[in-house]
C-alpha atoms as a PDB file:
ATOM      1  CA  UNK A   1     -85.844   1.754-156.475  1.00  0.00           C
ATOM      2  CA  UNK A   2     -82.704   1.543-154.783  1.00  0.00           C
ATOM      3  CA  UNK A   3     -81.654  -1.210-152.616  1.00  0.00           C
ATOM      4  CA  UNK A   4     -81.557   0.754-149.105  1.00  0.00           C
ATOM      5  CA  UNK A   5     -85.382   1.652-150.033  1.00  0.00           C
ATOM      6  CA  UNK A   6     -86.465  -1.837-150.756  1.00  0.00           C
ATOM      7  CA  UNK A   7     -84.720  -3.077-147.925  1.00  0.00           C
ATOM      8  CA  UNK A   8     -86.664  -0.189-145.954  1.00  0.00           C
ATOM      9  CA  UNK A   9     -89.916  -1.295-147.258  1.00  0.00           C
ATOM     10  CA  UNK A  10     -89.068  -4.826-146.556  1.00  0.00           C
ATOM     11  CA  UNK A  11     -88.575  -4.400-143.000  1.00  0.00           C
ATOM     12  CA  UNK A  12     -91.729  -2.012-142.373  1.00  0.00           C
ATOM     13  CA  UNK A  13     -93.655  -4.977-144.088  1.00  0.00           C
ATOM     14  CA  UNK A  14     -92.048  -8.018-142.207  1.00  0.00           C
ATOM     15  CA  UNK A  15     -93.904  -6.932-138.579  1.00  0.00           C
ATOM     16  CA  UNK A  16     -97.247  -7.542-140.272  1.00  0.00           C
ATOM     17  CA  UNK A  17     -96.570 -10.319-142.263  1.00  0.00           C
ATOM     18  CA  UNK A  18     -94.530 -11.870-139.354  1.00  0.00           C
ATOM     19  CA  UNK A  19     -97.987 -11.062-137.507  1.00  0.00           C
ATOM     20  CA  UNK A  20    -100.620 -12.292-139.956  1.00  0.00           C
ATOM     21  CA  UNK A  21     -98.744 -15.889-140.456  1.00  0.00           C
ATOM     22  CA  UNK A  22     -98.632 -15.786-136.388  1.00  0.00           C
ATOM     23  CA  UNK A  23    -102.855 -15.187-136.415  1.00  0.00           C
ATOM     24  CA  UNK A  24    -103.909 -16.901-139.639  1.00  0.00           C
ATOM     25  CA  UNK A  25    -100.777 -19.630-140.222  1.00  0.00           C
ATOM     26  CA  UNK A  26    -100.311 -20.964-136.340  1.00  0.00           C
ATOM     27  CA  UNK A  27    -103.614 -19.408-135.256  1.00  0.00           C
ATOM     28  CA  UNK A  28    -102.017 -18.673-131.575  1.00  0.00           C
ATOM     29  CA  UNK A  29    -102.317 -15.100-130.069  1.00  0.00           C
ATOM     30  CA  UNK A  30     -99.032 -15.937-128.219  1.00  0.00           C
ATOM     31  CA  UNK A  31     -96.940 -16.622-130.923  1.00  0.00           C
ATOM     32  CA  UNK A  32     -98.194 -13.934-133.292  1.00  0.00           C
ATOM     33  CA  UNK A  33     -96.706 -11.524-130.625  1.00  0.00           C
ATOM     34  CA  UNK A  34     -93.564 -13.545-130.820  1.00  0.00           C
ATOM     35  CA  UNK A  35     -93.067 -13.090-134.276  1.00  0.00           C
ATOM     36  CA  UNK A  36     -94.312  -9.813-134.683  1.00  0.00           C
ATOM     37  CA  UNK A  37     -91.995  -8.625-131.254  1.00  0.00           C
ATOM     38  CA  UNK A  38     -88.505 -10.754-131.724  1.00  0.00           C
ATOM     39  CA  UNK A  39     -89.018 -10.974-135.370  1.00  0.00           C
ATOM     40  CA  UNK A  40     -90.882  -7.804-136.817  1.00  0.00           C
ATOM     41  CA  UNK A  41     -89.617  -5.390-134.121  1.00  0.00           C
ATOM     42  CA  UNK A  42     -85.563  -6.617-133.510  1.00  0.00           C
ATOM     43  CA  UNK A  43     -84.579  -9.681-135.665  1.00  0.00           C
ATOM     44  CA  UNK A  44     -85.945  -7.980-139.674  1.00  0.00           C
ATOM     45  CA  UNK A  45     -84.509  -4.960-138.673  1.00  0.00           C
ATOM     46  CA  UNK A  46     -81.155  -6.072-137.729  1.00  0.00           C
ATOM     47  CA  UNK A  47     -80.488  -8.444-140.842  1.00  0.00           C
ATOM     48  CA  UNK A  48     -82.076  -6.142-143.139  1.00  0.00           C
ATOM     49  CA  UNK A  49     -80.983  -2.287-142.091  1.00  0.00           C
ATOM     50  CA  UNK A  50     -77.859  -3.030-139.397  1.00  0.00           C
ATOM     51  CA  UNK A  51     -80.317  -1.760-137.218  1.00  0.00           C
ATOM     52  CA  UNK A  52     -79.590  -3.167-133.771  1.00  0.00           C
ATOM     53  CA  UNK A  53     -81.040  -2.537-129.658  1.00  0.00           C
ATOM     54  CA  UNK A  54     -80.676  -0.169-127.773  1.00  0.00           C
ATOM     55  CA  UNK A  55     -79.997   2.822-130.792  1.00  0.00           C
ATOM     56  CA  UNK A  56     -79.074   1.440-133.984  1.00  0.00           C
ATOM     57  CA  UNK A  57     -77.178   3.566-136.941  1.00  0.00           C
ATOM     58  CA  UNK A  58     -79.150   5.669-138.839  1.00  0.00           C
ATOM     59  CA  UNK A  59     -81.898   5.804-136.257  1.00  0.00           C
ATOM     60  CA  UNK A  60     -83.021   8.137-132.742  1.00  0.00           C
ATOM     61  CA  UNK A  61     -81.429   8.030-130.061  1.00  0.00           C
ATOM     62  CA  UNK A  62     -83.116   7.073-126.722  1.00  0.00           C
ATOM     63  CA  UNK A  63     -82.243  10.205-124.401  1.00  0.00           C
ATOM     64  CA  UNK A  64     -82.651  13.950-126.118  1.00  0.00           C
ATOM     65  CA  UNK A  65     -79.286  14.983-126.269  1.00  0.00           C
ATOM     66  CA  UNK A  66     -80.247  18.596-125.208  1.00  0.00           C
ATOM     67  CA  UNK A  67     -81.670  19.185-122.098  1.00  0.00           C
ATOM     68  CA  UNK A  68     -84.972  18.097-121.655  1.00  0.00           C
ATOM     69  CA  UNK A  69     -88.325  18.739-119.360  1.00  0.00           C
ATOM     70  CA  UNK A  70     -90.101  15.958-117.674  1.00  0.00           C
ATOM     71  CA  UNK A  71     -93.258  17.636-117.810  1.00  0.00           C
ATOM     72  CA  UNK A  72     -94.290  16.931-121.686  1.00  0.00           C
ATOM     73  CA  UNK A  73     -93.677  13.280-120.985  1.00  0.00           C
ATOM     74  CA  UNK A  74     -95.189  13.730-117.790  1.00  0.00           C
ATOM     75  CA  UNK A  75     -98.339  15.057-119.486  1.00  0.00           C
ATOM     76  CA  UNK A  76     -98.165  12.083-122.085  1.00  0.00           C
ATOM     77  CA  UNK A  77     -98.314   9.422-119.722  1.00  0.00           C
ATOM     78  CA  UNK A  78    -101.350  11.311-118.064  1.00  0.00           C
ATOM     79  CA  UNK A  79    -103.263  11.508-121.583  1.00  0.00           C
ATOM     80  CA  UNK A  80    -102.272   7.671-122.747  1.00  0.00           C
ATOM     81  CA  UNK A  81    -103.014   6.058-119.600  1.00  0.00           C
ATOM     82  CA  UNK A  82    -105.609   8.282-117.161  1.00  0.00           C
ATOM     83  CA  UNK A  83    -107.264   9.880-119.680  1.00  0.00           C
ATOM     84  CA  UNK A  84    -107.335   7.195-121.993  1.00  0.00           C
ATOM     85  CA  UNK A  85    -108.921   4.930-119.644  1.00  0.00           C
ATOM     86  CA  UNK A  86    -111.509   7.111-118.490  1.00  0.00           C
ATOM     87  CA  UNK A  87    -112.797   7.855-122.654  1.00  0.00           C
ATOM     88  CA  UNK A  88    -112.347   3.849-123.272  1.00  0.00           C
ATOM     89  CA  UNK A  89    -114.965   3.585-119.630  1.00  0.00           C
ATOM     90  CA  UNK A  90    -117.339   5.964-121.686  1.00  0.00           C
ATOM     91  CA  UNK A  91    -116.847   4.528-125.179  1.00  0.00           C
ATOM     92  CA  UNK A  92    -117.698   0.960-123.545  1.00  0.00           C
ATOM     93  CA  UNK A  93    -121.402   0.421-123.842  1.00  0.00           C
ATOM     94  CA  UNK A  94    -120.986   1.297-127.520  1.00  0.00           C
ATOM     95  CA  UNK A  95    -118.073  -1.423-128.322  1.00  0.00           C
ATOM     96  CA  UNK A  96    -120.111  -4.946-127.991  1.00  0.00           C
ATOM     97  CA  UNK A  97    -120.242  -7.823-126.114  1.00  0.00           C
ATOM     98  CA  UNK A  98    -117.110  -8.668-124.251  1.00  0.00           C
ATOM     99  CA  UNK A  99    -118.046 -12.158-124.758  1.00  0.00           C
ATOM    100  CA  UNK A 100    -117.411 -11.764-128.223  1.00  0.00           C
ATOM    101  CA  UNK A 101    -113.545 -10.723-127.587  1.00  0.00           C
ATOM    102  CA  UNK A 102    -112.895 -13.393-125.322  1.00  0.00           C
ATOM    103  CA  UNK A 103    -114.267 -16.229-127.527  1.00  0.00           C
ATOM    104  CA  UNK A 104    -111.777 -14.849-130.614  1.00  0.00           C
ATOM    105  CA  UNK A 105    -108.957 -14.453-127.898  1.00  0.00           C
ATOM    106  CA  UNK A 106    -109.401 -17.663-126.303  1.00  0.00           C
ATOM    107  CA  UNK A 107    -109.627 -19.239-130.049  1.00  0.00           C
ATOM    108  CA  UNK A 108    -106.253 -18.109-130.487  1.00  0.00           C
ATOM    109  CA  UNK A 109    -105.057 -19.432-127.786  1.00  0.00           C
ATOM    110  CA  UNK A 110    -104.723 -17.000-124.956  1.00  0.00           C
ATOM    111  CA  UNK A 111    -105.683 -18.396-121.475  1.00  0.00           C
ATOM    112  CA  UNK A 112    -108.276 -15.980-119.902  1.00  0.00           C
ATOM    113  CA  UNK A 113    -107.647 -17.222-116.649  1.00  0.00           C
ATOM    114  CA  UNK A 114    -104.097 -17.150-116.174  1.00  0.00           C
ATOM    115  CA  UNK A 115    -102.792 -14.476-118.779  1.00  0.00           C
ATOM    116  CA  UNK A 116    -100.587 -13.271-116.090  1.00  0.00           C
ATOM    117  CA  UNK A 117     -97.127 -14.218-117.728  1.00  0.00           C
ATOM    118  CA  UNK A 118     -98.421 -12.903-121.281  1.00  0.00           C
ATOM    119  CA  UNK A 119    -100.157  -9.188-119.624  1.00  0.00           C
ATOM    120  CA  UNK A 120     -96.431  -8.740-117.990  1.00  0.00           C
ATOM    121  CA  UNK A 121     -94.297  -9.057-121.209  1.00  0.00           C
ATOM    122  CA  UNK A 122     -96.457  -7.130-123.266  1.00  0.00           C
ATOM    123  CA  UNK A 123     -96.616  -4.016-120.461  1.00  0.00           C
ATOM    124  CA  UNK A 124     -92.272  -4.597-120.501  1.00  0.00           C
ATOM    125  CA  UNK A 125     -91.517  -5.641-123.619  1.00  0.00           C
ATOM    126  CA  UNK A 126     -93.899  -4.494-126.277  1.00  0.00           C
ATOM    127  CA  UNK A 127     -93.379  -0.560-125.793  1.00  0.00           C
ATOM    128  CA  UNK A 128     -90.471  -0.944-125.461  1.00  0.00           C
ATOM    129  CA  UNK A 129     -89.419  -2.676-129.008  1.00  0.00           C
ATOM    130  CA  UNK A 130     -92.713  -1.078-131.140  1.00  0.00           C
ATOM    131  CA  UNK A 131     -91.089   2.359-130.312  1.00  0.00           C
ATOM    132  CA  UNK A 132     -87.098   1.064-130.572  1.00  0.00           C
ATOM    133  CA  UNK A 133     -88.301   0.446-133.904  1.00  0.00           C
ATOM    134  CA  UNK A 134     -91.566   2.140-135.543  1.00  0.00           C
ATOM    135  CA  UNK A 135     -90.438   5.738-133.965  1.00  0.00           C
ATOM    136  CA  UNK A 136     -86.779   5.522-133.540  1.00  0.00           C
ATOM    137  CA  UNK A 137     -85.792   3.840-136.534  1.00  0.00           C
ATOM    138  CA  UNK A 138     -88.493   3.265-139.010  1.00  0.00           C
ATOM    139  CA  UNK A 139     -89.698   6.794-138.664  1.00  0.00           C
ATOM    140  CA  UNK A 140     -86.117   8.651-139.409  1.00  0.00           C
ATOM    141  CA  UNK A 141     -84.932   6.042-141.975  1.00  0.00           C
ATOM    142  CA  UNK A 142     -88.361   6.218-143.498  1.00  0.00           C
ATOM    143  CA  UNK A 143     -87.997  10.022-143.809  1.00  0.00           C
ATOM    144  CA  UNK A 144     -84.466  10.145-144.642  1.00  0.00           C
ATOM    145  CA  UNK A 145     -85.181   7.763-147.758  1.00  0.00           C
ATOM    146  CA  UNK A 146     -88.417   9.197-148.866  1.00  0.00           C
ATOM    147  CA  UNK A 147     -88.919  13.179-147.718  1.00  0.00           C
ATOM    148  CA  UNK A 148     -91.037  13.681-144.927  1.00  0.00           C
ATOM    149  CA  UNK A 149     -94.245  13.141-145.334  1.00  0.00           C
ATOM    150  CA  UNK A 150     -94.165   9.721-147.258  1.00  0.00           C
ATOM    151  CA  UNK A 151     -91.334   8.742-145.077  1.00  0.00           C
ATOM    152  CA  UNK A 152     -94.237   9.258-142.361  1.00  0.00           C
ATOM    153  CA  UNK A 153     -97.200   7.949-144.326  1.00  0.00           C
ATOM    154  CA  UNK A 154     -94.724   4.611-144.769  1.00  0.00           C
ATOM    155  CA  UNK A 155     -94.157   4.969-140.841  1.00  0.00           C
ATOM    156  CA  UNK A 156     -97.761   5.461-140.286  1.00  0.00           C
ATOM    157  CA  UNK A 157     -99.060   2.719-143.237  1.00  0.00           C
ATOM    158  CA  UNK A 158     -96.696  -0.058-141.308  1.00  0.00           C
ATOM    159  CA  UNK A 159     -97.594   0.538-137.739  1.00  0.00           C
ATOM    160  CA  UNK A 160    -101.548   0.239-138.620  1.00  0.00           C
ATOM    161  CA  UNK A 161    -101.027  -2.784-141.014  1.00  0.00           C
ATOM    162  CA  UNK A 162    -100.018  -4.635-138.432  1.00  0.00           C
ATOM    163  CA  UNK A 163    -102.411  -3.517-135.887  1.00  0.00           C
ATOM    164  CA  UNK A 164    -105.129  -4.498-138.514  1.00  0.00           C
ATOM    165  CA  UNK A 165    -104.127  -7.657-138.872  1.00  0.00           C
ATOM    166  CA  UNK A 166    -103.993  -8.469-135.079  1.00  0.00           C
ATOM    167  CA  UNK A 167    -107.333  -6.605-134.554  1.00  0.00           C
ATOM    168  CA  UNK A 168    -108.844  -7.661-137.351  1.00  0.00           C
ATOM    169  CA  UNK A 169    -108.362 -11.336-135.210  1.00  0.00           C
ATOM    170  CA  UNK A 170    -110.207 -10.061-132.573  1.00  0.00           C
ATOM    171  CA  UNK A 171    -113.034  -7.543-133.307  1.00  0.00           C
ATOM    172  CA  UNK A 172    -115.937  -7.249-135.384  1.00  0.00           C
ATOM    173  CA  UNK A 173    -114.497  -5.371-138.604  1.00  0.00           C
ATOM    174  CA  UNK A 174    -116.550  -1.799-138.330  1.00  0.00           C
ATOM    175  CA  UNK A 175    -115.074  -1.736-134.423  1.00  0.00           C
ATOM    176  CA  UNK A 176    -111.422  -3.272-135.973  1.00  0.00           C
ATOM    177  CA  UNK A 177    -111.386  -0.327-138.341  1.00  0.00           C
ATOM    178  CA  UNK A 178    -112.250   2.769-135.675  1.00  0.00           C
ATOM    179  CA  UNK A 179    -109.434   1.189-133.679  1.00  0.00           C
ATOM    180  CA  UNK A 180    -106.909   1.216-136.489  1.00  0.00           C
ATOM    181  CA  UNK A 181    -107.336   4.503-137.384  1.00  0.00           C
ATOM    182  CA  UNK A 182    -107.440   5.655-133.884  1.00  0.00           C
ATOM    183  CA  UNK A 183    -103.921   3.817-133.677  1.00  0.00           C
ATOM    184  CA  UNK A 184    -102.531   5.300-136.909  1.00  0.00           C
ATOM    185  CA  UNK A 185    -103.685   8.684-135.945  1.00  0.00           C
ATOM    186  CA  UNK A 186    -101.713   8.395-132.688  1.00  0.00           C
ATOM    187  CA  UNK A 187     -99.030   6.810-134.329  1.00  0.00           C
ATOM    188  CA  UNK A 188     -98.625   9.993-136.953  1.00  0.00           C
ATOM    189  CA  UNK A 189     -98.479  11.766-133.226  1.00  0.00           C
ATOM    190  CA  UNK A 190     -96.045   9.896-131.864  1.00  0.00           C
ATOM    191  CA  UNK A 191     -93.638  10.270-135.045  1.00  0.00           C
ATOM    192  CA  UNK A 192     -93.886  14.040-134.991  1.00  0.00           C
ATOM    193  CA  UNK A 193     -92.875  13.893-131.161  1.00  0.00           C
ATOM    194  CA  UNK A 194     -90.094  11.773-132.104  1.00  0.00           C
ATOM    195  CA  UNK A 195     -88.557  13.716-134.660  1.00  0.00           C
ATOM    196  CA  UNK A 196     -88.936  16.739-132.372  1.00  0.00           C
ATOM    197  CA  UNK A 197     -87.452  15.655-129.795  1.00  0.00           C
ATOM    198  CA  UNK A 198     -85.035  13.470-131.172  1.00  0.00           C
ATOM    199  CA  UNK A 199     -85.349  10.859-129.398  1.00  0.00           C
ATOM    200  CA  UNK A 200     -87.831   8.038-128.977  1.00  0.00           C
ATOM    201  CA  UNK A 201     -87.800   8.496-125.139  1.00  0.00           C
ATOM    202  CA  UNK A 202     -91.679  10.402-124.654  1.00  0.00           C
ATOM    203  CA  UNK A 203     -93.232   8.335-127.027  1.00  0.00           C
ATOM    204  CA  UNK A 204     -92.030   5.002-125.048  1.00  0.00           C
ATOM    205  CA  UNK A 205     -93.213   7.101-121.927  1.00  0.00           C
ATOM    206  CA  UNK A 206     -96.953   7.696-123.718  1.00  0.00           C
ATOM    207  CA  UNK A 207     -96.621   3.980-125.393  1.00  0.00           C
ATOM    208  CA  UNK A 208     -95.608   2.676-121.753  1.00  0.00           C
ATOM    209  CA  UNK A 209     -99.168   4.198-120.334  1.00  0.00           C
ATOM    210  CA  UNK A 210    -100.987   3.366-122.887  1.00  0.00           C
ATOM    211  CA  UNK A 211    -100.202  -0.404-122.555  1.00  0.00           C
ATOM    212  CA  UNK A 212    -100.391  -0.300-118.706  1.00  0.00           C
ATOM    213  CA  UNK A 213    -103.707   1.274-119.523  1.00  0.00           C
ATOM    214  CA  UNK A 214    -104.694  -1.549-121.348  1.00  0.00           C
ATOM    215  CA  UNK A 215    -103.493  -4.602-119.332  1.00  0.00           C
ATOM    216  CA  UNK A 216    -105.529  -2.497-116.539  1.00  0.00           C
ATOM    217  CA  UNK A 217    -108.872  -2.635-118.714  1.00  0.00           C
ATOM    218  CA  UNK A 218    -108.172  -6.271-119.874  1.00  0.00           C
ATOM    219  CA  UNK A 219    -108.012  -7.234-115.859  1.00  0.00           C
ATOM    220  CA  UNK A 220    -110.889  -5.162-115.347  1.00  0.00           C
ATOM    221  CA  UNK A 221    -113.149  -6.640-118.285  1.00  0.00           C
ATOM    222  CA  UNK A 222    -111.940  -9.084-120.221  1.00  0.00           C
ATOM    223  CA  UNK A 223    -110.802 -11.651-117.441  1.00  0.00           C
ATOM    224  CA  UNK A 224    -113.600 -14.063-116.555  1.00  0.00           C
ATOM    225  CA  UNK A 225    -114.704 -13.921-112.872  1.00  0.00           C
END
């Protein structure tokens, strides 16, 4: 194996294991997104690739560089946030007790009652660095490195290790696993979109619903009244 690859494969791995010492090691929700955000996302990336915010060598740019139409991204943000809340309001009286998700989040340290500070740096923030780095670098580099489709099963593999290991925090595991593979499967969507368009700019538009979507439900149902 050549050095760039095991310096590829180090960095896909350090976001999860950043992220499982965060849940299992400190047992705090709010530092596990710490790590897995400044450390996974910008900091492994940088010391082990040159990789650096807001393009990075060897990565996507932000902006397509051809022209581009608003409405596919338009039509993303509809489908990640709308839609996506409306299937999750269906899906609900099949996912458990909510009590049961706010007992492991509040075990790890996340205040119910005042997660104001925490809901508005992950709707900024966390789009914003998972796709910097999952779609516009670790996808390209990945498939640059390894051909296509392993470069995108690595891509893929990465993004969903580390959403296991969060999830796997906070859910029951049958529920962790349907939400894993409902993440990798829109992660593999999110890569093709990137390498498309070449550029990481939808997918932060469909990642930025998505989230908003999901500090929406959290206000909605998680929050104690």
């Amino acid at each position: 194996m050549t050095r760039t690859r095991a310096q590829l494969l180090a960095a896909l791995a350090a976001p999860t294991l950043l992220g499982a010492i965060g849940v299992h090691g400190l047992g705090s929700l709010p530092a596990t997104f710490l790590l897995y955000a400044a450390g996974g996302c910008v900091l492994a990336p940088r010391l082990l690739l040159g990789a650096s915010l807001p393009a990075g060598r060897g990565g996507l740019p932000f902006a397509p560089s051809a022209r581009h139409s608003w409405r596919g991204e338009a039509a993303l943000a509809v489908l990640f946030g709308p839609v996506f809340l409306a299937l999750y309001a269906a899906a609900r009286p099949w996912l458990g007790p909510v009590s049961d998700y706010q007992a492991r989040a509040a075990g790890l340290g996340l205040d119910l009652h005042q997660p104001w500070a925490w809901l508005v740096l992950f709707a900024v923030f966390n789009p914003w660095l998972e796709e910097w780095w999952w779609r516009g670098q670790a996808t390209p580099r990945c498939c640059a490195a390894f051909g296509r489709a392993r470069g995108l099963a690595l891509a893929t593999a990465g993004f969903g290790a580390w959403h296991a290991v969060l999830l796997g925090a906070l859910f029951p595991w049958p529920l962790m696993l349907v939400r894993v593979a409902l993440i990798a499967a829109t992660s593999l969507l999110w890569s093709h979109l990137a390498l498309a368009a070449g550029s990481w700019r939808a997918t932060w538009i469909a990642h930025l619903a998505a989230d908003l979507a999901m500090v929406a439900l959290f206000v909605l149902v998680i929050m104690p009244r």
